[in-house]
C-alpha atoms as a PDB file:
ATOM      1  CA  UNK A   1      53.735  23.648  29.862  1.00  0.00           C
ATOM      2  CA  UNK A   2      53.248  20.496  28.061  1.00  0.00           C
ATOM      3  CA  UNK A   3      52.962  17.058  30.282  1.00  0.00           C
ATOM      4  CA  UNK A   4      55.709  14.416  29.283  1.00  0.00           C
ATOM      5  CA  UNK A   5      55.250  11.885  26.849  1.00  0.00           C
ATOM      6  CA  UNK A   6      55.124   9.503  29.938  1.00  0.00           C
ATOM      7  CA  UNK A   7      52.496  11.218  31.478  1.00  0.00           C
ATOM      8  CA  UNK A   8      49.988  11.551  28.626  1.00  0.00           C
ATOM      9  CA  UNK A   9      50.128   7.586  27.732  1.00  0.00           C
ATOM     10  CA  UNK A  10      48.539   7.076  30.978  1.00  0.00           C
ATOM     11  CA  UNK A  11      45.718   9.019  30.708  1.00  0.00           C
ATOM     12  CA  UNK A  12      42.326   7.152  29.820  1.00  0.00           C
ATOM     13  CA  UNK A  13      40.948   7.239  26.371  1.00  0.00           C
ATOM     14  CA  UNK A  14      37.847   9.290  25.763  1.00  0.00           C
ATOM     15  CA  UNK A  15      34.986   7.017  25.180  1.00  0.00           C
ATOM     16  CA  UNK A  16      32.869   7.078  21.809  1.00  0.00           C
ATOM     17  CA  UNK A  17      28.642   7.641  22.641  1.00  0.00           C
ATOM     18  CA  UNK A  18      26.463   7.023  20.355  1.00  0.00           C
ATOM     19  CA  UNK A  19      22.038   8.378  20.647  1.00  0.00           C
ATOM     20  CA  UNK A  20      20.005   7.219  18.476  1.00  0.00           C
ATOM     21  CA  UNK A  21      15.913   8.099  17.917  1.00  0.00           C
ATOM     22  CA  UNK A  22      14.346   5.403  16.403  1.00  0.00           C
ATOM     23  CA  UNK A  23      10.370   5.450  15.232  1.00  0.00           C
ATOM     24  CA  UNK A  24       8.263   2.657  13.651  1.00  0.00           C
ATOM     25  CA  UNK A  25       4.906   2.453  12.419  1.00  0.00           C
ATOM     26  CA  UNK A  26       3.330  -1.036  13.154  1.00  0.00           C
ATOM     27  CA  UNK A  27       0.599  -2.394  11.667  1.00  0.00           C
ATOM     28  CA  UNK A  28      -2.327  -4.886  11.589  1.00  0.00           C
ATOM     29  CA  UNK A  29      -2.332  -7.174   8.901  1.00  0.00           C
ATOM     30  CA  UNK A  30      -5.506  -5.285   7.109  1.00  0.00           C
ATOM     31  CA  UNK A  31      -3.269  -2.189   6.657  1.00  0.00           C
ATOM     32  CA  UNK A  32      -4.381  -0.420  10.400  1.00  0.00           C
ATOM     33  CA  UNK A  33      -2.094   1.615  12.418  1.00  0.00           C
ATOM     34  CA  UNK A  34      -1.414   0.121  15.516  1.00  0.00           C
ATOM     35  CA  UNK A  35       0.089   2.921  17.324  1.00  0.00           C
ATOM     36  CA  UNK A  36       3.983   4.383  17.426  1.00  0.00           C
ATOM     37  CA  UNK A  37       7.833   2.714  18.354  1.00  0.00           C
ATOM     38  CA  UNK A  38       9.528   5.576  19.589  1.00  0.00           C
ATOM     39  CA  UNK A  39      12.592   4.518  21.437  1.00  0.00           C
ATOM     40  CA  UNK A  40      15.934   6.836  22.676  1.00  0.00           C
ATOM     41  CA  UNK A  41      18.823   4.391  22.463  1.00  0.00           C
ATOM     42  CA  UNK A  42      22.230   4.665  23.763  1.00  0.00           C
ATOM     43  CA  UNK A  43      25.248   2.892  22.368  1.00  0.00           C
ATOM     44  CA  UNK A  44      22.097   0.565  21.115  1.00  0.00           C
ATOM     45  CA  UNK A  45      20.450   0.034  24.418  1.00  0.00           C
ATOM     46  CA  UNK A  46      17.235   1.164  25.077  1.00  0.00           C
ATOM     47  CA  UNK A  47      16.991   4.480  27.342  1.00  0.00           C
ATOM     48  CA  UNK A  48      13.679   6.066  26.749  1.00  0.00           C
ATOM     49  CA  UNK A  49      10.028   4.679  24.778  1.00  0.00           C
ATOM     50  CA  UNK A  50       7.351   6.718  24.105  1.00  0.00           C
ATOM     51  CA  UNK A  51       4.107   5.659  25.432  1.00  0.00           C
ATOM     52  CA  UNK A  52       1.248   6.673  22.816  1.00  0.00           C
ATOM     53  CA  UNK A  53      -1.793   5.539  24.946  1.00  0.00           C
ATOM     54  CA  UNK A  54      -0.380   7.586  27.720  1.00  0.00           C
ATOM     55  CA  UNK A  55       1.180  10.521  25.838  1.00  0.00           C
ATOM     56  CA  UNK A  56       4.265  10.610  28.129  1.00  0.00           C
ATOM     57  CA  UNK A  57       8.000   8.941  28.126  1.00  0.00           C
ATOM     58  CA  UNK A  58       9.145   6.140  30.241  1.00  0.00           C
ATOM     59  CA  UNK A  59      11.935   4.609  31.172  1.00  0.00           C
ATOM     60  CA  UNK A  60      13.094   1.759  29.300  1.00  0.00           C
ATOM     61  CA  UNK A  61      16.910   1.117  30.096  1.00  0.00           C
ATOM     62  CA  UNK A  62      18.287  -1.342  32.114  1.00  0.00           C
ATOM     63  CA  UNK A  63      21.503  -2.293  34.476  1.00  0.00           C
ATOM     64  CA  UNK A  64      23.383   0.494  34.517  1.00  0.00           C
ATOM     65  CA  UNK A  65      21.185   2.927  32.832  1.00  0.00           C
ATOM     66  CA  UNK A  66      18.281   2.566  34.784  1.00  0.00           C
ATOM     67  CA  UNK A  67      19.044   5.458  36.534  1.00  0.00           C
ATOM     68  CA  UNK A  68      19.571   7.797  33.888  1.00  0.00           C
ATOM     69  CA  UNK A  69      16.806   6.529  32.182  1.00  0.00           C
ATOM     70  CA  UNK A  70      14.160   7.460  34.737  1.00  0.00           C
ATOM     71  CA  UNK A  71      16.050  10.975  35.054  1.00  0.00           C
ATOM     72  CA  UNK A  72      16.035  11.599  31.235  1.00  0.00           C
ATOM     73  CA  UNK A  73      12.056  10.467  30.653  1.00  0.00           C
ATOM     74  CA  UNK A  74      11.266  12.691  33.435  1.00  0.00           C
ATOM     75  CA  UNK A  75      13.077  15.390  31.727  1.00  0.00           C
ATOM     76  CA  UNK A  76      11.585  14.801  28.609  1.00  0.00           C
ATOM     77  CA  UNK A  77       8.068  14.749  30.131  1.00  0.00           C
ATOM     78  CA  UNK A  78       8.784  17.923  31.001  1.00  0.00           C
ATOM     79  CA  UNK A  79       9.488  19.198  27.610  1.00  0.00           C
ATOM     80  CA  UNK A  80       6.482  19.998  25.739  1.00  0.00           C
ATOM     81  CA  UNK A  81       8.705  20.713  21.760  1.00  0.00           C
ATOM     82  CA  UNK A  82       9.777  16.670  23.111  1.00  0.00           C
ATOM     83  CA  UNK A  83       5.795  16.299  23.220  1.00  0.00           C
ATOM     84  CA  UNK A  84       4.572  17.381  20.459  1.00  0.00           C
ATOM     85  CA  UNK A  85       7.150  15.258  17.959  1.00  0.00           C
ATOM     86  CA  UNK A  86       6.263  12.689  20.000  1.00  0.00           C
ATOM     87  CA  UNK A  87       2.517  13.470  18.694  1.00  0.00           C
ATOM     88  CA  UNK A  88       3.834  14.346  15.296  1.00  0.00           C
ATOM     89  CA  UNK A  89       5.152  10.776  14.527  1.00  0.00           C
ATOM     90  CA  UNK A  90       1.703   9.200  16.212  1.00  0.00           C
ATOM     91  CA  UNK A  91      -0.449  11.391  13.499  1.00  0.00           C
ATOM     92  CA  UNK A  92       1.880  10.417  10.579  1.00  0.00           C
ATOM     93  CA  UNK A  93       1.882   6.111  11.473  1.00  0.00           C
ATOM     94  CA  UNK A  94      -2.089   7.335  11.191  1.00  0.00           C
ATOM     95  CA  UNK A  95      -2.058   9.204   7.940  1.00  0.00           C
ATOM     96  CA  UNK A  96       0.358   7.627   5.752  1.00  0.00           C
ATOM     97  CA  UNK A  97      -0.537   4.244   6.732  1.00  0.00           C
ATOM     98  CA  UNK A  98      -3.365   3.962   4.529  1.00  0.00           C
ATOM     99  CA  UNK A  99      -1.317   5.492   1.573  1.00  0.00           C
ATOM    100  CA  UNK A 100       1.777   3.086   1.871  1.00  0.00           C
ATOM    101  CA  UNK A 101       0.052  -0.333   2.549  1.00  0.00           C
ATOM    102  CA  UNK A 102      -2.225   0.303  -0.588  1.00  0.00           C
ATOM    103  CA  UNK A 103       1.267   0.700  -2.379  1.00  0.00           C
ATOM    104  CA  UNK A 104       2.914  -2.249  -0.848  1.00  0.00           C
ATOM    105  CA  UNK A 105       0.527  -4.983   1.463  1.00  0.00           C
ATOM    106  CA  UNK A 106      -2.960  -4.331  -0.895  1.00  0.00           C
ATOM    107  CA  UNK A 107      -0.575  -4.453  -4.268  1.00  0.00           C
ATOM    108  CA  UNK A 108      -0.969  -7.383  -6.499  1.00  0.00           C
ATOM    109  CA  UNK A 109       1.995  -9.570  -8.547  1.00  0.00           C
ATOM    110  CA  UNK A 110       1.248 -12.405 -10.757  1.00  0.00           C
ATOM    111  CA  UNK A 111       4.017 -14.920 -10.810  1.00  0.00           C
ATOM    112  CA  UNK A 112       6.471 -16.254 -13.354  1.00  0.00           C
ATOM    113  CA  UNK A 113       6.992 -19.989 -13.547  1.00  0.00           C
ATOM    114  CA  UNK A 114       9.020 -22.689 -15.169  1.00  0.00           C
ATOM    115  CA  UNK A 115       8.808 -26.195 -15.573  1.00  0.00           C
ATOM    116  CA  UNK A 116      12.587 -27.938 -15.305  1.00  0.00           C
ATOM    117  CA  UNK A 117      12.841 -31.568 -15.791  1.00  0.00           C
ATOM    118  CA  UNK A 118      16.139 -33.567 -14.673  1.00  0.00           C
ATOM    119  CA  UNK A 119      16.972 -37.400 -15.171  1.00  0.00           C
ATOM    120  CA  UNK A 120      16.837 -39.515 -11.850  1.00  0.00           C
ATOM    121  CA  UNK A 121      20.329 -41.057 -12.573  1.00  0.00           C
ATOM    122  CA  UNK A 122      21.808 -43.297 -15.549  1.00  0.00           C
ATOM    123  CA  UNK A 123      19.516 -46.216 -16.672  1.00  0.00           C
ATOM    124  CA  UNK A 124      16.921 -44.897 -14.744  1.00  0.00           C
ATOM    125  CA  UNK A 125      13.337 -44.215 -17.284  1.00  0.00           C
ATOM    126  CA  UNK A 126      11.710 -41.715 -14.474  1.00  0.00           C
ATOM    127  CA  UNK A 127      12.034 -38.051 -14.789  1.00  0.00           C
ATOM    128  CA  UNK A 128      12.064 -35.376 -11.688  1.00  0.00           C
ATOM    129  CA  UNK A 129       9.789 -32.522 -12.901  1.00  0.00           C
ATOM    130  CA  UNK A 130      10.705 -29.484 -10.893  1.00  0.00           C
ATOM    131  CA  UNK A 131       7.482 -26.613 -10.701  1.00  0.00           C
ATOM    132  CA  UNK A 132       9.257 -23.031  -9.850  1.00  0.00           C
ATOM    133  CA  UNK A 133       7.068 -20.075  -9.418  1.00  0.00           C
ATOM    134  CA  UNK A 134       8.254 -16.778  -8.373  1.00  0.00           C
ATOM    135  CA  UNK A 135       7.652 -13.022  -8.211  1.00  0.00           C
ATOM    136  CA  UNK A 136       4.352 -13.120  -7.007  1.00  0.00           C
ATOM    137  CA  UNK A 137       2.622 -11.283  -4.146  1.00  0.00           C
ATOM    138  CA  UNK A 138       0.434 -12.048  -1.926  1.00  0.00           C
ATOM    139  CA  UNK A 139       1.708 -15.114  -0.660  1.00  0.00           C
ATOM    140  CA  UNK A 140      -1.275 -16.788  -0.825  1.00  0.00           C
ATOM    141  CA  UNK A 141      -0.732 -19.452  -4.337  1.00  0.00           C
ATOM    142  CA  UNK A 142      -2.081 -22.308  -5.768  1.00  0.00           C
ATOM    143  CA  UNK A 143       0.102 -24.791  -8.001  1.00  0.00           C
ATOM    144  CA  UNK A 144      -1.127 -28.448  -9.012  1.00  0.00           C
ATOM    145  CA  UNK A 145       0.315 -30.957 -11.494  1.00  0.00           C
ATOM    146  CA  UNK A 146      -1.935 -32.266 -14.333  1.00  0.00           C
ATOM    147  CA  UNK A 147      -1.190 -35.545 -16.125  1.00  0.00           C
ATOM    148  CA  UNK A 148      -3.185 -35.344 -19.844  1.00  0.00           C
ATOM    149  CA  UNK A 149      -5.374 -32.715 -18.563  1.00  0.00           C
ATOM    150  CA  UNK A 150      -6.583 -34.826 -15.029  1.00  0.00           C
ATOM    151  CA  UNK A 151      -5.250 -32.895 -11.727  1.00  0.00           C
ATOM    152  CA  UNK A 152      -3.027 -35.385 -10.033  1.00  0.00           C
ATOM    153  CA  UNK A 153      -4.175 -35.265  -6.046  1.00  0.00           C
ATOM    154  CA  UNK A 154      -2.917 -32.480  -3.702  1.00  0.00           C
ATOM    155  CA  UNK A 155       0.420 -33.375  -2.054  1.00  0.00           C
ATOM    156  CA  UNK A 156      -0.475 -30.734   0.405  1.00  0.00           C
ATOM    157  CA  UNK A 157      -4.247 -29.561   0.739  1.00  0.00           C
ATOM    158  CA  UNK A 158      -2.412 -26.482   2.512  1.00  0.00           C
ATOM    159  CA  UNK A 159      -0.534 -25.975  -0.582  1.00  0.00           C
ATOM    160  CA  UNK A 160       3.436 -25.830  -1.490  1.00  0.00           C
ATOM    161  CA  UNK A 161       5.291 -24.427   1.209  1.00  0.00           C
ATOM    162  CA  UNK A 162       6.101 -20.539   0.251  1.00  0.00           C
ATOM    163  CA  UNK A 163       9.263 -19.006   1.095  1.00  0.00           C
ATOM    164  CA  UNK A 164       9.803 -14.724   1.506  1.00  0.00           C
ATOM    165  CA  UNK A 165      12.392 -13.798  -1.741  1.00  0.00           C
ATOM    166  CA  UNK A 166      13.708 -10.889   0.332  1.00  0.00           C
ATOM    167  CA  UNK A 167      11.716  -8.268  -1.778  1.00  0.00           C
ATOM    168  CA  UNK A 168       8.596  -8.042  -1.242  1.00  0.00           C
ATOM    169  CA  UNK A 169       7.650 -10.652  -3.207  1.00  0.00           C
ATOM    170  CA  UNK A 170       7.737 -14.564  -3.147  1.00  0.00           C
ATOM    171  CA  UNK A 171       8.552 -18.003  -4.424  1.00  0.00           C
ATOM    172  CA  UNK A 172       7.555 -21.864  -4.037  1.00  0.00           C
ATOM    173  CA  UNK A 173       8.214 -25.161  -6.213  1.00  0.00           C
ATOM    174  CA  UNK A 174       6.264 -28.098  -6.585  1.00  0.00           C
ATOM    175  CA  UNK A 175       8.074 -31.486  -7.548  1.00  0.00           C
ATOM    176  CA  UNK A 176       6.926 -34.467  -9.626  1.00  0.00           C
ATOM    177  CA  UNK A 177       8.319 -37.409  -9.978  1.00  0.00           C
ATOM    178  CA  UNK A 178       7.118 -39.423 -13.166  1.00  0.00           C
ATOM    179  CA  UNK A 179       7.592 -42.375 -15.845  1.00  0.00           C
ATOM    180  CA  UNK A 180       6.880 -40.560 -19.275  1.00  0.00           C
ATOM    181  CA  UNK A 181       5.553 -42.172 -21.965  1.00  0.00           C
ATOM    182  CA  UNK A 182       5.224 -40.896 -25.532  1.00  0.00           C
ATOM    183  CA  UNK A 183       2.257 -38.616 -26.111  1.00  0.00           C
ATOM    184  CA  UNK A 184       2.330 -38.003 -22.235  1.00  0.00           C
ATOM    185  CA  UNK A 185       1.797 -34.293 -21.344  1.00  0.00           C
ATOM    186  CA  UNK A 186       2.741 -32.854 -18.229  1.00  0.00           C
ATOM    187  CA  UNK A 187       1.214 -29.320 -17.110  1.00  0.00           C
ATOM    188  CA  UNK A 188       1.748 -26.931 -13.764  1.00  0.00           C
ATOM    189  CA  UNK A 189      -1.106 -25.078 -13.168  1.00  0.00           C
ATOM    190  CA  UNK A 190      -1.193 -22.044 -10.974  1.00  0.00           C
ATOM    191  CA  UNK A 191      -3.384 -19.690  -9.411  1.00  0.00           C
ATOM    192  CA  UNK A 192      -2.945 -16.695  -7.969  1.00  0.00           C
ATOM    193  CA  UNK A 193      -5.299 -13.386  -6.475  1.00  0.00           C
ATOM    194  CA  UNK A 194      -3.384 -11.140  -9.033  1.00  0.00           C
ATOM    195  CA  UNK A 195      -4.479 -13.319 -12.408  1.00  0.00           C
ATOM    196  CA  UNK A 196      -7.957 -13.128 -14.136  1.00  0.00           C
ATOM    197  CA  UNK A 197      -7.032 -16.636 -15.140  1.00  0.00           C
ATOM    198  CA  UNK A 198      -4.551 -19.797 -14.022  1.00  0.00           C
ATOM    199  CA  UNK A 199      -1.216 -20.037 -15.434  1.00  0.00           C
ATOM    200  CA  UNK A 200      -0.243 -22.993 -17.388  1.00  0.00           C
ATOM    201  CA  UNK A 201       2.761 -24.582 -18.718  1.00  0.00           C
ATOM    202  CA  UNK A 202       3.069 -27.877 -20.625  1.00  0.00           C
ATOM    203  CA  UNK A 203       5.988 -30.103 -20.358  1.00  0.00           C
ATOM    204  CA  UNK A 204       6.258 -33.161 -22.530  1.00  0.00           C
ATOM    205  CA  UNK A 205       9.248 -35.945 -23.101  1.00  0.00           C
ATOM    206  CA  UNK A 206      11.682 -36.110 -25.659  1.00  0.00           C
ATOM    207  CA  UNK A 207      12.771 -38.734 -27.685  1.00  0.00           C
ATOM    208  CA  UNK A 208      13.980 -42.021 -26.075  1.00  0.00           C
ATOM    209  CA  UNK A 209      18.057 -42.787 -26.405  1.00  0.00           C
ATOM    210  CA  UNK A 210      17.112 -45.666 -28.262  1.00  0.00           C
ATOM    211  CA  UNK A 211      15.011 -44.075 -30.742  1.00  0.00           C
ATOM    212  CA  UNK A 212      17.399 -41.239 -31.157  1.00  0.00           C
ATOM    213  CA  UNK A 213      19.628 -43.362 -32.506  1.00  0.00           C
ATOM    214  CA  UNK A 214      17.691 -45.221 -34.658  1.00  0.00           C
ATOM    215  CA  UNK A 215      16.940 -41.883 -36.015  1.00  0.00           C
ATOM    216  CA  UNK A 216      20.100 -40.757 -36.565  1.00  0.00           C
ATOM    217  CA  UNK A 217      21.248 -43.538 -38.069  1.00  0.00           C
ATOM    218  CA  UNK A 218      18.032 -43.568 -40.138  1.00  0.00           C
ATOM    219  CA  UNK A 219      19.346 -40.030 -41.600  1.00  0.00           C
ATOM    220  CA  UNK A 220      22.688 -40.793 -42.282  1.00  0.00           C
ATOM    221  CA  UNK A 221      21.552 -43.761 -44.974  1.00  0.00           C
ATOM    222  CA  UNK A 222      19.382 -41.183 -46.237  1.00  0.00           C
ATOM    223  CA  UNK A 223      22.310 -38.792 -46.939  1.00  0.00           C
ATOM    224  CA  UNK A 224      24.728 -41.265 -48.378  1.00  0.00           C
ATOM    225  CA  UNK A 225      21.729 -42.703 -50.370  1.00  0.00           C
ATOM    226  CA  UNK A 226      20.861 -39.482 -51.593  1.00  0.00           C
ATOM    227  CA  UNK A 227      24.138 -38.474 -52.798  1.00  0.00           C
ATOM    228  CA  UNK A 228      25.325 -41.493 -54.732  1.00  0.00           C
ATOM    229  CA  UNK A 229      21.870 -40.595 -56.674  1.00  0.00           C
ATOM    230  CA  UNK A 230      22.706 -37.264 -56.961  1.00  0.00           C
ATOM    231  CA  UNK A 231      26.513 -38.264 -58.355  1.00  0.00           C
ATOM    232  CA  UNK A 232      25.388 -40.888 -60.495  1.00  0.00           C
ATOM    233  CA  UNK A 233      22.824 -38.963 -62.353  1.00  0.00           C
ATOM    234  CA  UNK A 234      25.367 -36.484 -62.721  1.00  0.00           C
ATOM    235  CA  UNK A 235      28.098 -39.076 -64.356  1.00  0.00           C
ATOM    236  CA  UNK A 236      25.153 -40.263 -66.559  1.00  0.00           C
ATOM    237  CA  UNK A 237      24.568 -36.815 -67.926  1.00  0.00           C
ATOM    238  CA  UNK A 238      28.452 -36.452 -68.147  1.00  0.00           C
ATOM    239  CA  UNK A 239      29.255 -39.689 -70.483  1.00  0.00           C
ATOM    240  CA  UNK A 240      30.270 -39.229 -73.799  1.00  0.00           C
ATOM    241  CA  UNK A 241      27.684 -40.886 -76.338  1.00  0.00           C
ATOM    242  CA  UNK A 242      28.896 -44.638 -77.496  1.00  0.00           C
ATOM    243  CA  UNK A 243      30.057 -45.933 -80.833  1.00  0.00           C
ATOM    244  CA  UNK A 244      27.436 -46.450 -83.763  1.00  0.00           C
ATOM    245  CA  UNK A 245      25.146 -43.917 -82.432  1.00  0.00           C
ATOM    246  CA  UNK A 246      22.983 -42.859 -85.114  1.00  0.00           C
ATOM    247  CA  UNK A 247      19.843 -40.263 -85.131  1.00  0.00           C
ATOM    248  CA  UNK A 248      16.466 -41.073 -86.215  1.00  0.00           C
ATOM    249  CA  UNK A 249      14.895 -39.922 -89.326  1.00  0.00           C
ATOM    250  CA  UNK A 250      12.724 -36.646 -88.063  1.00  0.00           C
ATOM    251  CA  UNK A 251      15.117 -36.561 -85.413  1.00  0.00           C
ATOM    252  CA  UNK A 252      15.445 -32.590 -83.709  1.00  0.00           C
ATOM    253  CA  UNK A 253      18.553 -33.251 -81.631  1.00  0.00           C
ATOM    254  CA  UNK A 254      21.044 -30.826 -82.385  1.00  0.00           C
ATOM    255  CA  UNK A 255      23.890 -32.406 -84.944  1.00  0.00           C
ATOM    256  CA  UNK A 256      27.422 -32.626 -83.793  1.00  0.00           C
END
C-alpha cells in the first residue's frame, strides 16, 4: 500500500555525496619531482592524503569528519591494491617529470613586440611611446629604450614588471614619454634567452600639424597650376590659324 501524499512530503530528502581522488605532481623549479598530492575528498573536503615518505594514508579531515577520516585511512592502510596505486602515481610524478618540464618549464619563446605612440592631449608637443612585448617564455626579459642609437638609463635595473598571460607564456610594456624632434629615432630593444640576437623596433615622428598643412596647401597650387598649363597648351594647339597667314618659300607644312 502506497503512503498518502501527506505522508511522503514529510519525509527528508536524500542527500547528494560527492568522492573525489585527486593526485598532483609538484615540482622544484629545475624540473625535480618533489614527491606526490594524493588526497580523498568528500563533498570537497579533505578526508584522506597519502603520505609518500611514509608509504601509508592519514587522516586529513576535519570537524565532523574527523572521525571517519581516521576510520577510512586505517582501512585503506589495510588495503594493499589501495597501496600499490598509491605507489603507482609516486613512480609516474618520477618518470614523466623529466619528459613534461622539458616540453613546458625548459621550452623557449621569443617574444613579439610593438611600439604604439599616443598624443599627451591637444596642444601638447610630447608623445607617450608605449613598448608591448608578449608571447615570450621564460619570464626572464630585457627591454630598454634607445634615443638615436644611445640606451636611455634603466627605469628599473630589475627590469619591467612581467605579468603571467594565462598560457604559459608572458607579457610586459615599457613606457616613454618624449619631445620628438625631426630626424629623432626612437627604438625598443629587447632581449630574451630564446633569441640568438635582440629585437629591435624603430619608431620615428611624423610630420608636424603645421607643416602638414603647409604641405597640403603646397600641393593643391601645384595641381591648379598644373592644369591651367595643361588646358592652355591644349587651347593653343586648338586655335584656328589667323588672317594673312602665309607659308614660307621651301616651306613642308602640309597645304590646306
Amino acid at each position: 500500500m502506497r503512503p498518502p501524499p501527506s505522508s511522503m512530503s514529510s519525509l527528508p530528502a536524500a542527500g547528494a555525496f560527492v568522492m573525489q581522488l585527486a593526485s598532483s605532481c609538484p615540482l622544484a623549479p629545475n624540473g625535480s619531482s618533489l614527491g606526490l598530492d594524493l588526497i580523498l575528498f568528500f563533498n570537497k573536503n579533505r578526508l584522506v592524503c597519502y603520505e609518500p615518505g611514509g608509504h601509508q594514508f592519514i587522516p586529513c579531515g576535519q570537524g565532523l569528519l574527523q572521525e571517519a577520516s581516521v576510520l577510512l585511512a586505517s582501512a585503506l592502510n589495510n588495503d594493499s591494491a589501495w597501496l600499490q596505486r598509491a605507489q603507482g602515481h609516486r613512480r609516474a610524478c618520477s618518470q614523466l617529470a623529466t619528459t613534461y618540464w622539458e616540453a613546458t618549464g625548459l621550452r623557449k619563446v621569443p617574444p613579439q613586440l610593438r611600439i604604439i605612440p599616443s598624443q599627451q592631449g591637444e596642444g601638447d608637443p610630447s608623445v607617450l611611446l608605449s613598448c608591448f612585448v608578449w608571447g615570450f617564455y621564460p619570464p626572464e626579459i630585457s627591454v630598454q629604450w634607445l634615443h638615436n642609437g644611445v640606451p636611455f638609463p634603466l627605469q628599473d635595473p630589475q627590469g619591467p614588471p612581467v605579468v603571467s598571460s594565462g598560457d604559459w607564456s608572458y607579457q610586459c610594456q615599457v613606457t616613454l614619454e618624449v619631445m620628438p624632434q625631426p630626424g629623432d629615432t626612437y627604438s625598443c630593444w629587447v632581449q630574451h634567452p630564446s633569441l640568438e640576437e635582440p629585437l629591435l623596433q624603430h619608431w620615428s615622428p611624423g610630420w608636424s600639424p603645421r607643416l602638414k598643412l603647409m604641405v597640403a596647401l603646397a600641393t593643391v597650387v601645384l595641381a591648379v597650376g598644373l592644369g591651367v598649363f595643361i588646358a592652355g597648351v591644349y587651347w593653343y594647339q586648338l586655335r584656328p590659324l589667323g588672317a594673312g597667314y602665309g607659308p614660307l618659300p621651301g616651306d613642308n607644312y602640309p597645304s590646306g
